[in-house]
Protein backbone atom coordinates (compact mmCIF):
# COMPACT_ATOMS: atom_id res chain seq x y z
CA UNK A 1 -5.66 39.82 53.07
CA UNK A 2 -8.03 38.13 55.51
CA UNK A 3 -10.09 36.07 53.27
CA UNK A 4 -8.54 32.58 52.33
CA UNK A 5 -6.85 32.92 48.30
CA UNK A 6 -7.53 30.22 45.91
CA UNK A 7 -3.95 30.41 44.03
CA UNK A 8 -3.19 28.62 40.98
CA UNK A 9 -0.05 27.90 39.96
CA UNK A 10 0.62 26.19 36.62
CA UNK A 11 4.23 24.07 36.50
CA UNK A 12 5.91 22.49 33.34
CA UNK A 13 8.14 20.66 36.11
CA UNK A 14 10.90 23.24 35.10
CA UNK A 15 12.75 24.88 37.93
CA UNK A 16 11.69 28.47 37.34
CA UNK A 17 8.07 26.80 38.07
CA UNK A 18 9.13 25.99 41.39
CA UNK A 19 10.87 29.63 41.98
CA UNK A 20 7.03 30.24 40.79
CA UNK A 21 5.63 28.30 43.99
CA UNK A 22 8.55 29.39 46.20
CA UNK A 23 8.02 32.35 45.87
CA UNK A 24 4.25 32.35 45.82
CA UNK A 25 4.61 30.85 49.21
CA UNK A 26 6.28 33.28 50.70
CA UNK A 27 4.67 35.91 49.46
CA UNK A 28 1.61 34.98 50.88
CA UNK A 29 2.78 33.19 53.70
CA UNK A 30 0.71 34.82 56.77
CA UNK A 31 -2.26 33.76 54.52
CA UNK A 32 -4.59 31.16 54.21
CA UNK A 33 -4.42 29.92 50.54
CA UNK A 34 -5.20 26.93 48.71
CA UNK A 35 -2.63 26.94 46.00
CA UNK A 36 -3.93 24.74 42.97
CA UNK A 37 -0.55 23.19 41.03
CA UNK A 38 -1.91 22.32 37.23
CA UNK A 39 0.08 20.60 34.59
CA UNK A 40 -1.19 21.19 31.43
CA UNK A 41 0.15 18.50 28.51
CA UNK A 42 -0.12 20.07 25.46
CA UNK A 43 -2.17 17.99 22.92
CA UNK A 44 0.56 16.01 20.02
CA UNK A 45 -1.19 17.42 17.03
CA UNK A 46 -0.16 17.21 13.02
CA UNK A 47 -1.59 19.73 10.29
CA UNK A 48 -3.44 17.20 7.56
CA UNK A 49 -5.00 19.52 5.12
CA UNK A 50 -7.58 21.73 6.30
CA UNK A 51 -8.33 19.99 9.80
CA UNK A 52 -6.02 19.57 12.14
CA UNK A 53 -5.83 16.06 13.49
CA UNK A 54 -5.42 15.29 17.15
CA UNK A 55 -2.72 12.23 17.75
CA UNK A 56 -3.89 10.93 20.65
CA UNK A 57 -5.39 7.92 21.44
CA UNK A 58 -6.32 6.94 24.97
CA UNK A 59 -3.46 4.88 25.00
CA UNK A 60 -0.71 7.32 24.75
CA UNK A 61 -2.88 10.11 26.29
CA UNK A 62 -3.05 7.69 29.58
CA UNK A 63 0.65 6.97 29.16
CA UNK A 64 1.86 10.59 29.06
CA UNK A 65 -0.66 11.66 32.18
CA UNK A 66 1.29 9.07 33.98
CA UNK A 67 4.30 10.14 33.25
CA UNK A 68 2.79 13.76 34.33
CA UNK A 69 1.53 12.36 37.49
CA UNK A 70 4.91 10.79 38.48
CA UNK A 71 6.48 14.35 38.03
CA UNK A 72 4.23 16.56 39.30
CA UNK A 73 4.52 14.13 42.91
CA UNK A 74 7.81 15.30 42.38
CA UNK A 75 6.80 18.57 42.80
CA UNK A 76 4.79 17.97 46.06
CA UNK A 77 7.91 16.49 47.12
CA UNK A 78 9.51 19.47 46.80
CA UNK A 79 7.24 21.72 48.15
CA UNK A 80 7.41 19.31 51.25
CA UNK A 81 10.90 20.51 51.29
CA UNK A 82 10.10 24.22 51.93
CA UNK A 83 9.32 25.63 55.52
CA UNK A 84 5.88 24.08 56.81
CA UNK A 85 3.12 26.34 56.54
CA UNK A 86 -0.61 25.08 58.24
CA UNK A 87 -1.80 28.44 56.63
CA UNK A 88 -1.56 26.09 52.94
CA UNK A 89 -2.95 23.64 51.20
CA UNK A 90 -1.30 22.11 48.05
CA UNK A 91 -3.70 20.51 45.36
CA UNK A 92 -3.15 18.91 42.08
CA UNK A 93 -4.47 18.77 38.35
CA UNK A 94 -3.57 17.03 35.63
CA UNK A 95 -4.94 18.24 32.15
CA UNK A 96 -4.28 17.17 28.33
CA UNK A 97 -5.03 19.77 25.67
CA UNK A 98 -4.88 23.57 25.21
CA UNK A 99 -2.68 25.81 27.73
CA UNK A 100 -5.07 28.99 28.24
CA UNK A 101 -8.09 27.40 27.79
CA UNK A 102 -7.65 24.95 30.75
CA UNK A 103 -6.25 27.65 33.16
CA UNK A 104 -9.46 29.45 32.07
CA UNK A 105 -11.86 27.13 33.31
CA UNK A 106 -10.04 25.91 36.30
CA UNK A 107 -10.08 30.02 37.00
CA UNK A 108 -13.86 29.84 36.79
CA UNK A 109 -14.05 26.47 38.57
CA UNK A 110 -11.92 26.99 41.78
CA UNK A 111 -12.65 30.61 41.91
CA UNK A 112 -9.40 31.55 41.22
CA UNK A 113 -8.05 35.16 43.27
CA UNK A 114 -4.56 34.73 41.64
CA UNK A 115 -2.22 32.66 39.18
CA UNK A 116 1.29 32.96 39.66
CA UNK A 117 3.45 31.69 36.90
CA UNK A 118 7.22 31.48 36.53
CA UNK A 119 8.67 32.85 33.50
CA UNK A 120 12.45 31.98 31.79
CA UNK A 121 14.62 35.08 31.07
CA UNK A 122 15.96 35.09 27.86
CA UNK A 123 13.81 32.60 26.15
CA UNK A 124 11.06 33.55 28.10
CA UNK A 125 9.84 37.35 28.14
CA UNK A 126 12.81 39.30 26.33
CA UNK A 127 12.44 37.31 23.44
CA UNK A 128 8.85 36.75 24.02
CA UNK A 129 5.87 37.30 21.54
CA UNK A 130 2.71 37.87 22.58
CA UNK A 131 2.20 33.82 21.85
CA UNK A 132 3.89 32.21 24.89
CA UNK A 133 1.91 30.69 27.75
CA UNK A 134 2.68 33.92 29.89
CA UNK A 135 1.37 36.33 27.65
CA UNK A 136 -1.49 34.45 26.66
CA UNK A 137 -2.63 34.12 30.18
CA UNK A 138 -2.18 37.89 30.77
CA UNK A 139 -3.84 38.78 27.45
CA UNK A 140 -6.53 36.32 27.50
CA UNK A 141 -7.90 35.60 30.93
CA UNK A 142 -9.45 38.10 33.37
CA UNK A 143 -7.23 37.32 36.64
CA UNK A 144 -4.62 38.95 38.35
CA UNK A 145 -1.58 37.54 37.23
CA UNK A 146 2.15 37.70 39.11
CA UNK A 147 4.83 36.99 36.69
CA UNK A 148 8.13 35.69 38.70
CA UNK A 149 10.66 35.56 36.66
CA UNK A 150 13.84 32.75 37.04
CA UNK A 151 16.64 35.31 38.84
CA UNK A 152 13.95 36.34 40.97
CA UNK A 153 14.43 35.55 44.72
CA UNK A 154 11.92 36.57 46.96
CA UNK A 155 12.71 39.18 49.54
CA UNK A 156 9.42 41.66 51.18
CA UNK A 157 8.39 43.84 48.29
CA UNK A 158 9.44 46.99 50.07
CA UNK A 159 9.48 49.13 47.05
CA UNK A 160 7.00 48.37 44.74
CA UNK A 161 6.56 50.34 41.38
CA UNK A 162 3.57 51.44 39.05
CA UNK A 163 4.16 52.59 35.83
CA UNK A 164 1.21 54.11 34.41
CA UNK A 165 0.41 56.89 31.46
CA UNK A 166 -2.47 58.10 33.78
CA UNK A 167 -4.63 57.48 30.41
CA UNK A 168 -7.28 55.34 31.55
CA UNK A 169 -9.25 55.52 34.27
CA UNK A 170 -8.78 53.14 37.60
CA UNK A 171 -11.39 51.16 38.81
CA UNK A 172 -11.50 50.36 42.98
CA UNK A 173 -12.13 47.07 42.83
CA UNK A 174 -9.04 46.30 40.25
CA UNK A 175 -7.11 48.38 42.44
CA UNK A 176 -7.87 46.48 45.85
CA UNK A 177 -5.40 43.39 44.89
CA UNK A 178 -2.10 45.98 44.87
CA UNK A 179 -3.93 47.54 48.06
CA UNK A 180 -4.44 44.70 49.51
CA UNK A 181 -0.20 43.63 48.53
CA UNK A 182 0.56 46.95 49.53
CA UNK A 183 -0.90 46.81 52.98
CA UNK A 184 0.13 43.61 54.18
CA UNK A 185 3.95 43.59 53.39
CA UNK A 186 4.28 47.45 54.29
CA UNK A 187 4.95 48.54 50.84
CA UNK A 188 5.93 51.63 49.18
CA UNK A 189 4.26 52.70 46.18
CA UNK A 190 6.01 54.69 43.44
CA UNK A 191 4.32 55.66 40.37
CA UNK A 192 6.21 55.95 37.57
CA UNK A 193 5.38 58.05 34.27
CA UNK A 194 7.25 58.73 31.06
CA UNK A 195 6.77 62.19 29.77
CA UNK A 196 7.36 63.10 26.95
CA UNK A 197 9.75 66.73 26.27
CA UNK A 198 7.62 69.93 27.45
CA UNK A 199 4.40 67.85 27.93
CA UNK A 200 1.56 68.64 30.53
CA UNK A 201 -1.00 66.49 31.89
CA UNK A 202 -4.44 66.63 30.05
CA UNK A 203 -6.94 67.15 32.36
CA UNK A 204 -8.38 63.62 32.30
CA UNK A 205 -4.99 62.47 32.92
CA UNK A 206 -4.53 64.86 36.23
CA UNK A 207 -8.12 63.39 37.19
CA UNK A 208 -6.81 59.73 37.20
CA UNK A 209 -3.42 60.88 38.88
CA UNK A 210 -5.85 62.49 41.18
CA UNK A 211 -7.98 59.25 41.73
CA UNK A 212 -4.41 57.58 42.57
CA UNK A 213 -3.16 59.91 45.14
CA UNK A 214 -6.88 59.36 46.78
CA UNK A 215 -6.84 55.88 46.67
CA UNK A 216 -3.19 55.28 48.25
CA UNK A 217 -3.37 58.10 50.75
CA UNK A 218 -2.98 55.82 53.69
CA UNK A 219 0.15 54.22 52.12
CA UNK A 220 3.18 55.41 51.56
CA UNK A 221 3.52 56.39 48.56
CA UNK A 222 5.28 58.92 45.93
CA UNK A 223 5.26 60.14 42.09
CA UNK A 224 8.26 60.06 39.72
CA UNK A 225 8.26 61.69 36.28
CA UNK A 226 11.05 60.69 33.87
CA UNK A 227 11.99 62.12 30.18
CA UNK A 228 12.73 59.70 27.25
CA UNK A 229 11.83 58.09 24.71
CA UNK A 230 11.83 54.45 25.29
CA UNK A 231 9.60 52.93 28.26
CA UNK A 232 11.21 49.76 28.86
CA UNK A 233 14.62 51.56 29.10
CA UNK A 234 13.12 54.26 31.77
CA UNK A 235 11.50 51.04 33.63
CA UNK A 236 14.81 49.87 33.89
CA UNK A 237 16.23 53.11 34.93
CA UNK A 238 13.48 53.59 37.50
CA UNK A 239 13.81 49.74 38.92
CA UNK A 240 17.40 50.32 39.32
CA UNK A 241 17.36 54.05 40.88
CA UNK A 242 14.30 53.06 43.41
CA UNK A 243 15.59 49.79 44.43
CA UNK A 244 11.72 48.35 43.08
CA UNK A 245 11.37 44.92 44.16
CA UNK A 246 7.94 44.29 42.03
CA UNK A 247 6.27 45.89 39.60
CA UNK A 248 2.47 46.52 39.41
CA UNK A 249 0.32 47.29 35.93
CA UNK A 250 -3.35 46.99 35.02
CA UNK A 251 -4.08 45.23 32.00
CA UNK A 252 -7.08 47.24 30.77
CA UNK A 253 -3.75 49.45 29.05
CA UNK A 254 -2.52 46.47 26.76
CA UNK A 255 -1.12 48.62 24.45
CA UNK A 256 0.94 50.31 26.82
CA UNK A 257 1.81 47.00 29.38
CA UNK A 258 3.24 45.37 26.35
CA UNK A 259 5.34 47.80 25.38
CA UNK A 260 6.66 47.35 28.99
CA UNK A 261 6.56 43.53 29.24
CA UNK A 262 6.62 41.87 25.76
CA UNK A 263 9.09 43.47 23.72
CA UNK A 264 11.98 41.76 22.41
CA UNK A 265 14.72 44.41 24.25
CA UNK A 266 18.03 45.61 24.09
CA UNK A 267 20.70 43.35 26.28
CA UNK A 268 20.35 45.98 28.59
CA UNK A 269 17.08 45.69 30.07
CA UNK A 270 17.32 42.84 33.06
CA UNK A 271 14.33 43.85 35.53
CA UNK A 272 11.95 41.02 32.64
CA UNK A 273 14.80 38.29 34.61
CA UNK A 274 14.77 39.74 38.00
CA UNK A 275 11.75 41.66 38.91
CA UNK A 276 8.00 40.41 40.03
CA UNK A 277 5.31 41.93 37.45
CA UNK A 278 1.35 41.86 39.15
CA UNK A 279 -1.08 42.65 36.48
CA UNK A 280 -4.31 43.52 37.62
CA UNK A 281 -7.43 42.94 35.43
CA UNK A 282 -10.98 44.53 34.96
């Protein structure tokens, strides 16, 4: 983690935004980082007929960035607040208009390594469809993403979990952002795999189990095989046996990191308001 990390951190001034940036602080506190805070307003728009109209005159689009501006200060004020770090630099956008396509091009623009955004618990990913800001951004735009959820608090990712179906194949460079996490705060890795009753690994899945075991060999690191049927009930399972403190996916396997991140759950399942999620794209 040598090289200096262009971060960007959307807020919506809510405080699970600034657990977003607290937390994104510390993780990456030994670091040099320039951590890019964006508001996004969302454009005031009304359905007439076939084209939809966009309310917003300069007037009221000037008037709401000012508002915007006044709160986001409010937001440097209280990142002020947290412990001084010379290894960061806090800068500002303001933006009017479409959620995803904004972060997009401020990815592309500030060369973006990372975007960190905070999530809500209930409202946010258990009851989540693939539609909300979150999911868009992990669905839509080729970045790592690290989803911190409200209850999260940060504390050294110790234990640090994969889940994986060993379908698809890994790709190095993908790989050397959890590496890279893994290294620097000491981590454990611990894959974890759902099998299904009596099931054996297809070849091409041994191969990429292989590639893992390869790949992590300097790390600690171990694999962990559970029975069920339901995935989001064994990740919660696994979280709570292994002590995980963040979990790490790659998104190339949408079918199989939704099933783990967007759907709506039994009351059960708390590690969507608790636990860290790193996605890791192509």
């Amino acid at each position: 983690m040598s090289q200096m990390k262009n971060i960007l951190i959307p807020t919506d001034f809510s405080d699970n935004a600034l657990n977003a940036i607290r937390y994104g602080t510390a993780l990456f506190e030994k670091v040099k980082c320039t951590f890019y805070i964006v508001h996004v307003h969302p454009t005031a728009t009304y359905s007439g007929g076939e084209a939809t109209v966009i309310a917003a005159p300069k007037i009221l689009e000037d008037h709401i960035l000012e508002e915007s501006k006044k709160k986001l200060n409010k937001v440097l004020k209280a990142i002020e607040r947290l412990p001084i770090n010379a290894n960061h630099t806090f800068k500002t956008k303001l933006l009017y208009g479409f959620f995803t396509d904004h972060i997009k091009q401020v990815v592309k623009d500030e060369r973006i390594d990372l975007i960190i955004m905070g999530t809500k618990g209930a409202s946010g990913f258990k009851a989540v469809s693939m539609g909300s800001n979150t999911g868009n951004v992990i669905t839509k735009i080729p970045c790592a993403v690290l989803a911190v959820p409200e209850d999260a608090s940060y504390i050294r990712p110790k234990e640090v979990g994969f889940p994986t179906d060993y379908q698809l194949g890994y790709d190095t460079k993908v790989m050397e952002t959890i590496k890279e996490l893994i290294v620097a705060h000491k981590s454990a890795l611990r894959f974890m795999y759902l099998s299904k009753k009596g099931e054996i690994l297809s070849t091409l899945q041994s191969k990429n189990r292989e590639f893992l075991k390869d790949y992590f060999s300097n790390t600690e690191y171990s694999f962990h095989t559970l029975k069920g049927k339901k995935l989001d009930e064994a990740v919660q399972l696994f979280v709570e046996s292994e002590n995980i403190d963040m979990i790490v996916m790659v998104a190339k396997n949408l079918n199989f990191l939704e099933r783990i991140l967007f759907r709506p759950t039994v009351e059960k399942i708390s590690y969507h308001t608790t636990v860290p999620f790193l996605v890791v794209h192509e």
